[in-house]
ModelCIF file with pLDDT and N, C-alpha, C, O atoms, coordinates in Angstrom:
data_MODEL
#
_entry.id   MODEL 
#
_entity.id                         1 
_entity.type                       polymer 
_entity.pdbx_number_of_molecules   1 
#
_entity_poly.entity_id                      1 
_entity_poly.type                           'polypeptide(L)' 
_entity_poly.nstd_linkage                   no 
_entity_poly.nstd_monomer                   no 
_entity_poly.pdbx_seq_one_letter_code       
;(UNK)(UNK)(UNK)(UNK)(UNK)(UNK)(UNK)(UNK)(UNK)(UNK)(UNK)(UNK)(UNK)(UNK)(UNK)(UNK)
(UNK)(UNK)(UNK)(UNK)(UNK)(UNK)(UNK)(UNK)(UNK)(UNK)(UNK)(UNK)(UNK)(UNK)(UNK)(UNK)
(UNK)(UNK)(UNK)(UNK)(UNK)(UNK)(UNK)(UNK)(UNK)(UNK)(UNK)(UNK)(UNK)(UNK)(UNK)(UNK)
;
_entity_poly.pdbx_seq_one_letter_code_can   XXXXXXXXXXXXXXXXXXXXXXXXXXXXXXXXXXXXXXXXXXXXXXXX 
_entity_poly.pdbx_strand_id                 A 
#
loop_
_entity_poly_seq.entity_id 
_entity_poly_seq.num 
_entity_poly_seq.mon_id 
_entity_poly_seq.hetero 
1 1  UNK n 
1 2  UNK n 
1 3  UNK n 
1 4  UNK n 
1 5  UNK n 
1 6  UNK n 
1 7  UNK n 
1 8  UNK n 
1 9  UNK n 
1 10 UNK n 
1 11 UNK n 
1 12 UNK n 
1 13 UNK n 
1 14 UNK n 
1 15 UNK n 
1 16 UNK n 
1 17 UNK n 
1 18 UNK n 
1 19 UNK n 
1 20 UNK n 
1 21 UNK n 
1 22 UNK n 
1 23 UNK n 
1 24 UNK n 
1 25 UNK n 
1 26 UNK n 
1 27 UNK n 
1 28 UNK n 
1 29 UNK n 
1 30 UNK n 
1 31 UNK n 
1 32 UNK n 
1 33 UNK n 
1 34 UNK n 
1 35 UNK n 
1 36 UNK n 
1 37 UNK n 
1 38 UNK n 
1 39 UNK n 
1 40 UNK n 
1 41 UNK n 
1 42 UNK n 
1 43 UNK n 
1 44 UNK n 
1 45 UNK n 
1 46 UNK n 
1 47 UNK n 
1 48 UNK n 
#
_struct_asym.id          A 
_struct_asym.entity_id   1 
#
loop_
_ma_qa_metric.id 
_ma_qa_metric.mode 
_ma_qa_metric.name 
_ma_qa_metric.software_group_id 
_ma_qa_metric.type 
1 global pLDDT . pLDDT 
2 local  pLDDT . pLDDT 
#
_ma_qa_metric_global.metric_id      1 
_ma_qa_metric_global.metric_value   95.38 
_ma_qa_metric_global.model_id       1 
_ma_qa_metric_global.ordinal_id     1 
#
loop_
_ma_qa_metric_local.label_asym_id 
_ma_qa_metric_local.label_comp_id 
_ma_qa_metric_local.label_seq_id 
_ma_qa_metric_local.metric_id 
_ma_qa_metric_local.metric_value 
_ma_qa_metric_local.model_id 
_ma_qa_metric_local.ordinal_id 
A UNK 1  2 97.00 1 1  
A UNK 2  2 98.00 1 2  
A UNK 3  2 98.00 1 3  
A UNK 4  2 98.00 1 4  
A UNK 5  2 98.00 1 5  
A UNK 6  2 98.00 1 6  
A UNK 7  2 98.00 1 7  
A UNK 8  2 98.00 1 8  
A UNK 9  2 97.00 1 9  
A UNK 10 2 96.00 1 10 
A UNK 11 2 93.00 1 11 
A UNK 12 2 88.00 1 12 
A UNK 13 2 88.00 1 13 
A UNK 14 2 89.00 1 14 
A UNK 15 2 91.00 1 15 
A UNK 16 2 95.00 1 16 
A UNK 17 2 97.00 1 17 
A UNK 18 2 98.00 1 18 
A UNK 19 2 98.00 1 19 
A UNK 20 2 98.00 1 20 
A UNK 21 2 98.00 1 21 
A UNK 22 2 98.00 1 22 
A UNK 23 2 98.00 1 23 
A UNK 24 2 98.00 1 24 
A UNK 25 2 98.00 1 25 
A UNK 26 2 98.00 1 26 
A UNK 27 2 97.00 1 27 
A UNK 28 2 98.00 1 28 
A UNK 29 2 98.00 1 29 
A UNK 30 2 98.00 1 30 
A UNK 31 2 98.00 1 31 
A UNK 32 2 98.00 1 32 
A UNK 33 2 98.00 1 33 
A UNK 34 2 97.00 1 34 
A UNK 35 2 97.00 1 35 
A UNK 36 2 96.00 1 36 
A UNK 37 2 96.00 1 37 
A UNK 38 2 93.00 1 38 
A UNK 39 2 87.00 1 39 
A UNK 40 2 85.00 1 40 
A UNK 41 2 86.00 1 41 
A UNK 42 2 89.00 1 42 
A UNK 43 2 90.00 1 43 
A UNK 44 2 93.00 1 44 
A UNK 45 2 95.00 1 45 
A UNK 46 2 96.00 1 46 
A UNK 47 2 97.00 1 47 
A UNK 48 2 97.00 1 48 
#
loop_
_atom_site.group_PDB 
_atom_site.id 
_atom_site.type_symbol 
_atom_site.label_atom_id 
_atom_site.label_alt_id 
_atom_site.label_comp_id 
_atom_site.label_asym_id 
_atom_site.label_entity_id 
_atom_site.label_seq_id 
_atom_site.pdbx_PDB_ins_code 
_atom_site.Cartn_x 
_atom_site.Cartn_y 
_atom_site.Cartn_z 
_atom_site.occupancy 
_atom_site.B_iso_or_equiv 
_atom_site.pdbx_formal_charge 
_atom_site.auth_seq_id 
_atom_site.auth_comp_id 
_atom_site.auth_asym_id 
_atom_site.auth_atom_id 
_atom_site.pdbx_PDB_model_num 
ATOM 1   N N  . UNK A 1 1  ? 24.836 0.674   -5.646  1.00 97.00 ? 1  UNK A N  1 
ATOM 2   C CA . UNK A 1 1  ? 25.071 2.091   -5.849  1.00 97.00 ? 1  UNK A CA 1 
ATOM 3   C C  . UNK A 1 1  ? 24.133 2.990   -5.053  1.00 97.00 ? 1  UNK A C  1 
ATOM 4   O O  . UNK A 1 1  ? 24.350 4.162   -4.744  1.00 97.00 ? 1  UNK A O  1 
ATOM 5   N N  . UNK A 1 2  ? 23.344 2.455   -4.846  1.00 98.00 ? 2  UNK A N  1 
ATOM 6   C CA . UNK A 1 2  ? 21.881 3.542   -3.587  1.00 98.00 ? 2  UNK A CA 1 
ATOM 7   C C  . UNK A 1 2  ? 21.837 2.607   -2.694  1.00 98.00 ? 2  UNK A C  1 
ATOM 8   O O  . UNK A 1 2  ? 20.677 2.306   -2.973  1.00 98.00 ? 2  UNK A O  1 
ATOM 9   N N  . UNK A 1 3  ? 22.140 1.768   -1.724  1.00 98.00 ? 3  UNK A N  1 
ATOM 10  C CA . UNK A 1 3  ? 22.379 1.317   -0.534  1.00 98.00 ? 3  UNK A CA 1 
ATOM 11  C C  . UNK A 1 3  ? 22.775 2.179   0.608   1.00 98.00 ? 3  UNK A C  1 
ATOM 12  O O  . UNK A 1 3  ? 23.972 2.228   0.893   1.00 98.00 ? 3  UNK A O  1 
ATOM 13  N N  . UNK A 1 4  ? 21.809 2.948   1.381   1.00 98.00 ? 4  UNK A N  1 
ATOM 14  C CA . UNK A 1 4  ? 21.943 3.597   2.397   1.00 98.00 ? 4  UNK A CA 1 
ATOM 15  C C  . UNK A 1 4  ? 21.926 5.141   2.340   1.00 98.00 ? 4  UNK A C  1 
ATOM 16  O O  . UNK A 1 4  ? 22.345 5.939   3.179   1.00 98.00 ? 4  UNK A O  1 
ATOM 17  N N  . UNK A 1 5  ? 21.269 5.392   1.002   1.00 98.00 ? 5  UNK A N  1 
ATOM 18  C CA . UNK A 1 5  ? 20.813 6.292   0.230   1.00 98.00 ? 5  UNK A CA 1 
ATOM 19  C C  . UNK A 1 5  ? 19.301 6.215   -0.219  1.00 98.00 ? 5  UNK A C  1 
ATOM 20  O O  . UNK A 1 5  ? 18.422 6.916   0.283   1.00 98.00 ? 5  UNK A O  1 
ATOM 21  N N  . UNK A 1 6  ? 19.134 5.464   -1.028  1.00 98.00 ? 6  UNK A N  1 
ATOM 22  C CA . UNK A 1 6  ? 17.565 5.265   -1.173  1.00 98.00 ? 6  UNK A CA 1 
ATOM 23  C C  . UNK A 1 6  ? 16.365 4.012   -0.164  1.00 98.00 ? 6  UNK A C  1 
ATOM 24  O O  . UNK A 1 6  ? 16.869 3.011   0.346   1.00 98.00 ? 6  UNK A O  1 
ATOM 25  N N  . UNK A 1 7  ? 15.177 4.229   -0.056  1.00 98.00 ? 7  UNK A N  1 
ATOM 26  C CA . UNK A 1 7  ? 14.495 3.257   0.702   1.00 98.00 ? 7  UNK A CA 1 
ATOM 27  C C  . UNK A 1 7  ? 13.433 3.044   -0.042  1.00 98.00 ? 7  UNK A C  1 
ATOM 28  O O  . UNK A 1 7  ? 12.961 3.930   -0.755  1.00 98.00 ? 7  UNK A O  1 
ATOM 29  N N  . UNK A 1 8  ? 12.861 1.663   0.051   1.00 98.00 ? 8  UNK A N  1 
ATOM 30  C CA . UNK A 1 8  ? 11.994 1.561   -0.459  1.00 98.00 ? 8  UNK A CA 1 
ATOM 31  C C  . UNK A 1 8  ? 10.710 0.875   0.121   1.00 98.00 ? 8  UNK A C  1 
ATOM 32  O O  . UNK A 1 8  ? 10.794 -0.253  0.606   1.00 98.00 ? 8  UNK A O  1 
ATOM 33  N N  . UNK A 1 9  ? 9.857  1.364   0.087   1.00 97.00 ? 9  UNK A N  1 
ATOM 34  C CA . UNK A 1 9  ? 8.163  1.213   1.042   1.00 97.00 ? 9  UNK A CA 1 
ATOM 35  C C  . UNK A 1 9  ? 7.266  0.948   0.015   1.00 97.00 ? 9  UNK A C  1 
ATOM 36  O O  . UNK A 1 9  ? 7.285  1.309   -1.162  1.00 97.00 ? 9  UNK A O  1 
ATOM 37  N N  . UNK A 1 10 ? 6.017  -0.134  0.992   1.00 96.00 ? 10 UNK A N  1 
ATOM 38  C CA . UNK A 1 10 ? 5.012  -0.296  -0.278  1.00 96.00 ? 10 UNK A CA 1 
ATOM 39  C C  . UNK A 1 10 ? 3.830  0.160   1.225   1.00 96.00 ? 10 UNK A C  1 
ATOM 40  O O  . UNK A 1 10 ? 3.989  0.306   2.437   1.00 96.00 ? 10 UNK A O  1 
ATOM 41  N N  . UNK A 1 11 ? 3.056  0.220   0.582   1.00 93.00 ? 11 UNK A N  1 
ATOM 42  C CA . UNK A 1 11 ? 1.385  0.440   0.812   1.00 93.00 ? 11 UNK A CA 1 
ATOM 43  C C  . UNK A 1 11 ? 0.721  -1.205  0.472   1.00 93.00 ? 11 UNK A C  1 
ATOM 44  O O  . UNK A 1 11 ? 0.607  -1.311  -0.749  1.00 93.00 ? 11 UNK A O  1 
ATOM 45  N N  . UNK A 1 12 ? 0.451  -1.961  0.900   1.00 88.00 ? 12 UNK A N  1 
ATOM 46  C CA . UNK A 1 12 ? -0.235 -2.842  0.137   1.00 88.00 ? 12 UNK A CA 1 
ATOM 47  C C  . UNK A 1 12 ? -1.891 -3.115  0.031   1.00 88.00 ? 12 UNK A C  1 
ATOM 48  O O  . UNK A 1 12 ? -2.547 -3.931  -0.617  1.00 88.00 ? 12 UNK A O  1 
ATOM 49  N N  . UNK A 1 13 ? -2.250 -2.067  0.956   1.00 88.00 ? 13 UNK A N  1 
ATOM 50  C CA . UNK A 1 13 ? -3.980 -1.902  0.909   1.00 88.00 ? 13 UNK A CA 1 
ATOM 51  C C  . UNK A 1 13 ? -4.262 -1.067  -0.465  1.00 88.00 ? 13 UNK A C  1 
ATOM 52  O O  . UNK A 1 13 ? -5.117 -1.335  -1.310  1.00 88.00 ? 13 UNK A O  1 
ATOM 53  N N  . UNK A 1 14 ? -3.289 0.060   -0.478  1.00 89.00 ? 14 UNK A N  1 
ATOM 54  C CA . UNK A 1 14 ? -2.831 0.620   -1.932  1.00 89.00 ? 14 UNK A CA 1 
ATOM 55  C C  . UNK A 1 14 ? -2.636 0.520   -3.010  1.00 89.00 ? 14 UNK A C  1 
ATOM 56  O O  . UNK A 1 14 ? -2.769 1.377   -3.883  1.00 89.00 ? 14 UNK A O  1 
ATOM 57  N N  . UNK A 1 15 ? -2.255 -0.660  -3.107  1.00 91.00 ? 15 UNK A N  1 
ATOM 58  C CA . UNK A 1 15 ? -1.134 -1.150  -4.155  1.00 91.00 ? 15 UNK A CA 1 
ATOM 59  C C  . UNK A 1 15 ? -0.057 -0.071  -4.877  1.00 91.00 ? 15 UNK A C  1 
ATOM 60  O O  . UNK A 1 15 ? -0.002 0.123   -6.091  1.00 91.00 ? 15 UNK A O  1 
ATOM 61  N N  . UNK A 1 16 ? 0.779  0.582   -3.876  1.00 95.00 ? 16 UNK A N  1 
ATOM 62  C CA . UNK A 1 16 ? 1.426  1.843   -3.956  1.00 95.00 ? 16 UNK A CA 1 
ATOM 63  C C  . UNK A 1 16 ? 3.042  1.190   -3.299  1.00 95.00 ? 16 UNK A C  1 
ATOM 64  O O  . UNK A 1 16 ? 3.416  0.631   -2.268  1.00 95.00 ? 16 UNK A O  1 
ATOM 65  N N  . UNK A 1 17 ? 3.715  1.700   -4.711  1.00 97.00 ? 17 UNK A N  1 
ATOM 66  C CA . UNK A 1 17 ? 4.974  1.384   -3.621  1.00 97.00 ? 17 UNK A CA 1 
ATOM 67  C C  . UNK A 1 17 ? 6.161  2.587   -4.226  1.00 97.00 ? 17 UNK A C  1 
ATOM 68  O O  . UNK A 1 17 ? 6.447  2.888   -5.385  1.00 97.00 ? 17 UNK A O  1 
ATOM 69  N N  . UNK A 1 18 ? 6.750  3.166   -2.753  1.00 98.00 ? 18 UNK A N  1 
ATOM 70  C CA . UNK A 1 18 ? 7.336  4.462   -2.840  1.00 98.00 ? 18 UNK A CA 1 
ATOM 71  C C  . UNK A 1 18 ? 8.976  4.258   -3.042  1.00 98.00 ? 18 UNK A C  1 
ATOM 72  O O  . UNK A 1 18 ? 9.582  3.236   -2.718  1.00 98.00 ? 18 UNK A O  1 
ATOM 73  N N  . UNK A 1 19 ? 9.521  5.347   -3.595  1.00 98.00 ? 19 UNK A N  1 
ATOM 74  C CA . UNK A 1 19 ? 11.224 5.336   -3.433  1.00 98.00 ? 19 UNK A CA 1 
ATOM 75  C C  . UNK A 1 19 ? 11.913 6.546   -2.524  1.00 98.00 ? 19 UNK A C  1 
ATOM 76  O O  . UNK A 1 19 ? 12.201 7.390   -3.372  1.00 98.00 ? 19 UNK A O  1 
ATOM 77  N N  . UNK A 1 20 ? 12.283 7.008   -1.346  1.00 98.00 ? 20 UNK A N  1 
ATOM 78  C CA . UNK A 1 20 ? 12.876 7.655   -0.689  1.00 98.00 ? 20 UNK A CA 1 
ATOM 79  C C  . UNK A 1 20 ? 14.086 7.728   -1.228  1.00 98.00 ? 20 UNK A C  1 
ATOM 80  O O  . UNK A 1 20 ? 14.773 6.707   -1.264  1.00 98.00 ? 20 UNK A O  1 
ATOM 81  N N  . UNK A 1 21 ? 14.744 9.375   -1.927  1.00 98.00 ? 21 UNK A N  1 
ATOM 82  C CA . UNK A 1 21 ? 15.657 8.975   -2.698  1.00 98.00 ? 21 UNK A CA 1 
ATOM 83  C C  . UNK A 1 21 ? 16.140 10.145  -1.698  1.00 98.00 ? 21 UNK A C  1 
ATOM 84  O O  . UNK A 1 21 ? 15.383 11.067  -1.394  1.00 98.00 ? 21 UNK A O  1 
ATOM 85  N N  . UNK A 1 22 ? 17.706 10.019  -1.116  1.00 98.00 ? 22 UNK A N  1 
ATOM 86  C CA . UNK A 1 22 ? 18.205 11.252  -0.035  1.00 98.00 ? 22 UNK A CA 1 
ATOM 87  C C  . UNK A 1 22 ? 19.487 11.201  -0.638  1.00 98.00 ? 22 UNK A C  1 
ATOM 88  O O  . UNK A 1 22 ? 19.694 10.271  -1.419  1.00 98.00 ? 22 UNK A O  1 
ATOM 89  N N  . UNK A 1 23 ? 20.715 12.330  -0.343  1.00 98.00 ? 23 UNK A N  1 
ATOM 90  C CA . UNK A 1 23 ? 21.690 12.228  -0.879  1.00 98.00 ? 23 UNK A CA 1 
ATOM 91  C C  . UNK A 1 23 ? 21.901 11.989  -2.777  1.00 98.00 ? 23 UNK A C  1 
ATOM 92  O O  . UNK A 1 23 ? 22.658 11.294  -3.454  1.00 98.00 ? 23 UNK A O  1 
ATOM 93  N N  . UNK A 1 24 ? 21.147 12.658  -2.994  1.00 98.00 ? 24 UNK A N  1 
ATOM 94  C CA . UNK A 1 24 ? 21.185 12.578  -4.919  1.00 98.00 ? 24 UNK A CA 1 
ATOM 95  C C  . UNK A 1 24 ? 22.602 12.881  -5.369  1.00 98.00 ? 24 UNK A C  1 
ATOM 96  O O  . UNK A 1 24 ? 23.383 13.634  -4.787  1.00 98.00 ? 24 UNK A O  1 
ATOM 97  N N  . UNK A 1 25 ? 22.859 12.111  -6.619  1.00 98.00 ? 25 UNK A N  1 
ATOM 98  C CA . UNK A 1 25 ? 24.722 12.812  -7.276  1.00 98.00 ? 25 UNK A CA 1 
ATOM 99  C C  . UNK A 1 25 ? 24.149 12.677  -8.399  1.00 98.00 ? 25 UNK A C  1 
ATOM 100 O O  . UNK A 1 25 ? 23.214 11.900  -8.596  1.00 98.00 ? 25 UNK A O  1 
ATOM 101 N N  . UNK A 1 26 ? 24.617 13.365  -9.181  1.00 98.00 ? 26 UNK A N  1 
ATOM 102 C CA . UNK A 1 26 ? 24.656 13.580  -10.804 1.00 98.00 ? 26 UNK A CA 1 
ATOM 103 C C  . UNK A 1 26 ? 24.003 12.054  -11.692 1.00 98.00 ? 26 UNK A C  1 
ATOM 104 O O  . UNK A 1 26 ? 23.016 11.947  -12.419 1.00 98.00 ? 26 UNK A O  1 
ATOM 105 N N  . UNK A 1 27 ? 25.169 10.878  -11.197 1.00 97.00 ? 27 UNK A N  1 
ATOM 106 C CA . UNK A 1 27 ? 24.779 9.643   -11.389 1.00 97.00 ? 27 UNK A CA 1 
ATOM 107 C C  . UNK A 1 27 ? 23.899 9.211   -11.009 1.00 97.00 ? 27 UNK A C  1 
ATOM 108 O O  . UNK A 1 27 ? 23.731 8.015   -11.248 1.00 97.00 ? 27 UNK A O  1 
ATOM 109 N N  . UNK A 1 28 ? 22.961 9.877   -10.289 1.00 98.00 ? 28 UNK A N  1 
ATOM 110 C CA . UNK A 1 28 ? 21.548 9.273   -10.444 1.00 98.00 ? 28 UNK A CA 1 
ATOM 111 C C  . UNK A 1 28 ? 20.813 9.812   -11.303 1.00 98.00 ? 28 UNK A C  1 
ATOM 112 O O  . UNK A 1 28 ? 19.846 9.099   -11.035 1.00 98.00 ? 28 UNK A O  1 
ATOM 113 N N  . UNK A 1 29 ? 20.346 10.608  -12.294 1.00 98.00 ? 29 UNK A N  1 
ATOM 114 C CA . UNK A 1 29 ? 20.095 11.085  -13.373 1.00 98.00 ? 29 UNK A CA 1 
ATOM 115 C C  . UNK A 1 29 ? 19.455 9.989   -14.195 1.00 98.00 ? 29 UNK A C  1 
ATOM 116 O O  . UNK A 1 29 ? 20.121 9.182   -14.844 1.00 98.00 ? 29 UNK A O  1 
ATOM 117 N N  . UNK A 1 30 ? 18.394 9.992   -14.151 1.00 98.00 ? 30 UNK A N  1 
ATOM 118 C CA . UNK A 1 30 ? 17.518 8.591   -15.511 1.00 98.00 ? 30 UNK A CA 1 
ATOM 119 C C  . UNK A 1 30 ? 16.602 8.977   -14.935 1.00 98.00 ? 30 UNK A C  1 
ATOM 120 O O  . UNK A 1 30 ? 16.396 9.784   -14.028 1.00 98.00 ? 30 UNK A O  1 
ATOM 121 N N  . UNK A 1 31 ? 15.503 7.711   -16.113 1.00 98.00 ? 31 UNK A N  1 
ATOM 122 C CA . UNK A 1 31 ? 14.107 7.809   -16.161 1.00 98.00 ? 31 UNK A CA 1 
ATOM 123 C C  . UNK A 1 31 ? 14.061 7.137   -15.019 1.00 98.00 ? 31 UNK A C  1 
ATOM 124 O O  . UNK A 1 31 ? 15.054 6.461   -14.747 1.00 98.00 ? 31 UNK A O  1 
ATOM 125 N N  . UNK A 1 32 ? 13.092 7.146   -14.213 1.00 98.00 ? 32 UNK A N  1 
ATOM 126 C CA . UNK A 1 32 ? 12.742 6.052   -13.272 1.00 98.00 ? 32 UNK A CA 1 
ATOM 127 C C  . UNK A 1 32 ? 11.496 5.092   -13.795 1.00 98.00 ? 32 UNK A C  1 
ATOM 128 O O  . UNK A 1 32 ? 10.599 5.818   -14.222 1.00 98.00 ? 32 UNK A O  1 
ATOM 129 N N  . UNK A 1 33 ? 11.226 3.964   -13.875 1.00 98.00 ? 33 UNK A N  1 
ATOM 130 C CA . UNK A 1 33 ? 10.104 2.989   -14.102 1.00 98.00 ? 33 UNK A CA 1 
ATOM 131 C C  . UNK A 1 33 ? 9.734  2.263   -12.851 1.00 98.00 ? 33 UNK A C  1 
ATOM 132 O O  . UNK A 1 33 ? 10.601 1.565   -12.325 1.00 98.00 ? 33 UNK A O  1 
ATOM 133 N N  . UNK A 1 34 ? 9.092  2.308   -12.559 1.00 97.00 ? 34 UNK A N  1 
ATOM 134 C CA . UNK A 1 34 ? 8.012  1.435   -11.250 1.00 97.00 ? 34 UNK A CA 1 
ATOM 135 C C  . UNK A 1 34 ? 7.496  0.209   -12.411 1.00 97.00 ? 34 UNK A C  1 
ATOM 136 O O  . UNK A 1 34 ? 7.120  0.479   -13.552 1.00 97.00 ? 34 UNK A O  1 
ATOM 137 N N  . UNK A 1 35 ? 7.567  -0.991  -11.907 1.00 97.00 ? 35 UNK A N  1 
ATOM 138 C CA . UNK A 1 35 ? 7.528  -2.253  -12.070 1.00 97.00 ? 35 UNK A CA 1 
ATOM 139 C C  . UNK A 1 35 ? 6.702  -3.012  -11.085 1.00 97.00 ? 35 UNK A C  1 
ATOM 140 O O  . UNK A 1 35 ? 6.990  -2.900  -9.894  1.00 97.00 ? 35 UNK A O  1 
ATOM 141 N N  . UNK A 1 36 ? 5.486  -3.939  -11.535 1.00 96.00 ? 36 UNK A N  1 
ATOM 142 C CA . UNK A 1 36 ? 4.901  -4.855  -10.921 1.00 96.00 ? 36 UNK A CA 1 
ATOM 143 C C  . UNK A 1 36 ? 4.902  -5.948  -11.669 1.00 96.00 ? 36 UNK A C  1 
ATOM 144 O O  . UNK A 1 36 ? 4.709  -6.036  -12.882 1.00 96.00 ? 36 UNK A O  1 
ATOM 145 N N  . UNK A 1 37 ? 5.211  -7.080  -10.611 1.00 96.00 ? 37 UNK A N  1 
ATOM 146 C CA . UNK A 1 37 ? 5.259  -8.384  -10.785 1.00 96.00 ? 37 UNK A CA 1 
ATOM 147 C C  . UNK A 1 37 ? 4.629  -9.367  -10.216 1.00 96.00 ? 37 UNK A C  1 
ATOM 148 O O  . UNK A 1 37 ? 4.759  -9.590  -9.012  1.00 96.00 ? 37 UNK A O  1 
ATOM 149 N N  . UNK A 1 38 ? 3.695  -10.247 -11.176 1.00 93.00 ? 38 UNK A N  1 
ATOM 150 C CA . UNK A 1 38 ? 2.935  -11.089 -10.813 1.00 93.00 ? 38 UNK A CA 1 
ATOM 151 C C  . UNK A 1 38 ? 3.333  -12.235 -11.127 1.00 93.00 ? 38 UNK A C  1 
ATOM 152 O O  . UNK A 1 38 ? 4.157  -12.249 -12.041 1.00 93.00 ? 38 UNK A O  1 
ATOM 153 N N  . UNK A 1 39 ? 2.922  -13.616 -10.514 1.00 87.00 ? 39 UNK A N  1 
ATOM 154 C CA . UNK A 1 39 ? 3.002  -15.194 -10.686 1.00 87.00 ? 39 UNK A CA 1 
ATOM 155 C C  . UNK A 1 39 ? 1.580  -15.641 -10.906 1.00 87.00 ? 39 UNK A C  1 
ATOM 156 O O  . UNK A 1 39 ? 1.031  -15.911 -9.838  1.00 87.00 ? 39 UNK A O  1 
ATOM 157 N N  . UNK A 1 40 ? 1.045  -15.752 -11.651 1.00 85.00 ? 40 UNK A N  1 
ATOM 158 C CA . UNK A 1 40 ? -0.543 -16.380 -11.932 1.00 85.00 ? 40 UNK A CA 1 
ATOM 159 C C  . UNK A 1 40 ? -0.297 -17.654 -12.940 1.00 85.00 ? 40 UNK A C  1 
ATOM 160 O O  . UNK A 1 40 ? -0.938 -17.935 -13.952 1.00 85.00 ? 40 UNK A O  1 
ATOM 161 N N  . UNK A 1 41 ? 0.758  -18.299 -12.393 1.00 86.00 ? 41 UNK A N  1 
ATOM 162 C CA . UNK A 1 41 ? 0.602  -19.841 -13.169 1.00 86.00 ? 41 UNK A CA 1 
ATOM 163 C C  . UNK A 1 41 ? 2.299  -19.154 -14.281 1.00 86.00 ? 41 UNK A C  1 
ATOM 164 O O  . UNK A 1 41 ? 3.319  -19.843 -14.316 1.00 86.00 ? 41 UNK A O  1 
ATOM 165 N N  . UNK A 1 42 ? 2.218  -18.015 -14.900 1.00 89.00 ? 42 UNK A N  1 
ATOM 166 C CA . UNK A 1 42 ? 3.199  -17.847 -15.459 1.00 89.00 ? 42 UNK A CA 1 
ATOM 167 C C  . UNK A 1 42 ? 4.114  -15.975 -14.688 1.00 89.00 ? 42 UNK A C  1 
ATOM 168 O O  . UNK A 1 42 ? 3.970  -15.584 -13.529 1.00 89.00 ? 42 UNK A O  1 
ATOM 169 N N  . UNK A 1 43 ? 4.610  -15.536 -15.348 1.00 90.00 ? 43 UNK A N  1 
ATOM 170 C CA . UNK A 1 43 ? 5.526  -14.501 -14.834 1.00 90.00 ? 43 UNK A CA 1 
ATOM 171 C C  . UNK A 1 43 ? 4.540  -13.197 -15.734 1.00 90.00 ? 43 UNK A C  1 
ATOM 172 O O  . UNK A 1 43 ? 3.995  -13.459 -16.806 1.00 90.00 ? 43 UNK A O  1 
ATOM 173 N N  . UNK A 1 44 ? 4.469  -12.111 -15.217 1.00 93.00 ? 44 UNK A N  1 
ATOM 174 C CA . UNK A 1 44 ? 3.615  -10.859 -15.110 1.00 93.00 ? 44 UNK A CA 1 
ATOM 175 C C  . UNK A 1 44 ? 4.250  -9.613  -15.144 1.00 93.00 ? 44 UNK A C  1 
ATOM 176 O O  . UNK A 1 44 ? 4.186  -8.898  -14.144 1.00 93.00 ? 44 UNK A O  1 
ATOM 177 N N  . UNK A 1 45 ? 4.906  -9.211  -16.228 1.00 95.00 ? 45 UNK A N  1 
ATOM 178 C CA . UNK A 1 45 ? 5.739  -7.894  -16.072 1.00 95.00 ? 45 UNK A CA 1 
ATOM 179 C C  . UNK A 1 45 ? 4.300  -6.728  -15.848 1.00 95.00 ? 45 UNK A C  1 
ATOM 180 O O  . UNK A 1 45 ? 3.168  -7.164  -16.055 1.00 95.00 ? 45 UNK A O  1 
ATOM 181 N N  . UNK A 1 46 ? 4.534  -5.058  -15.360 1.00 96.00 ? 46 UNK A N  1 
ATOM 182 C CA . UNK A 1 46 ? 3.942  -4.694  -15.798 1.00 96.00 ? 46 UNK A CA 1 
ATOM 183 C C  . UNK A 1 46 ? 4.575  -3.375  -15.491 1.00 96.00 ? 46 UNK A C  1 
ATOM 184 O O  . UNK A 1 46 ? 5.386  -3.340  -14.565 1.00 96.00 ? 46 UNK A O  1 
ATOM 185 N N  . UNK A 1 47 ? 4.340  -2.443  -16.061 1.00 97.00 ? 47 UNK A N  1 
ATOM 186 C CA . UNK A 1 47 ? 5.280  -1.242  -15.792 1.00 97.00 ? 47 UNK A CA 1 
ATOM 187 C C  . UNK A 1 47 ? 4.563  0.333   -16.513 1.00 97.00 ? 47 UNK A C  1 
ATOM 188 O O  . UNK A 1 47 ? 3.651  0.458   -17.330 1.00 97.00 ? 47 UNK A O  1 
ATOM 189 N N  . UNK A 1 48 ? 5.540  1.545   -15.710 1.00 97.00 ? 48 UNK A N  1 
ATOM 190 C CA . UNK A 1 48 ? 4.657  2.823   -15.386 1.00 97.00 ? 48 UNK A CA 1 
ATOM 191 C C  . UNK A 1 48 ? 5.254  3.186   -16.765 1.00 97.00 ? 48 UNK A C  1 
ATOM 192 O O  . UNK A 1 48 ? 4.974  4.261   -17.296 1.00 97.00 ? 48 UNK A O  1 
#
């Protein structure tokens, strides 16, 4: 549904990662959550 509409970039000296959102419609309307994910032996949710 955002394929060729939104982009997405990280920073990794940062630990920053961005959403370029262009062309907005109504249906994009929500919360947004930024999500990090780690592997340290098991799975690592972590979220904004």
């Amino acid at each position: 549904s955002v394929k060729g509409r939104f982009t997405i970039s990280r920073d990794n000296a940062k630990n920053t990662v961005y959403l370029q959102m262009n062309s907005l419609k109504p249906e994009d309307t929500a919360v947004y959550y930024c999500n990090l994910r780690m592997y340290l032996g098991s799975r690592y949710d972590y979220w904004g």
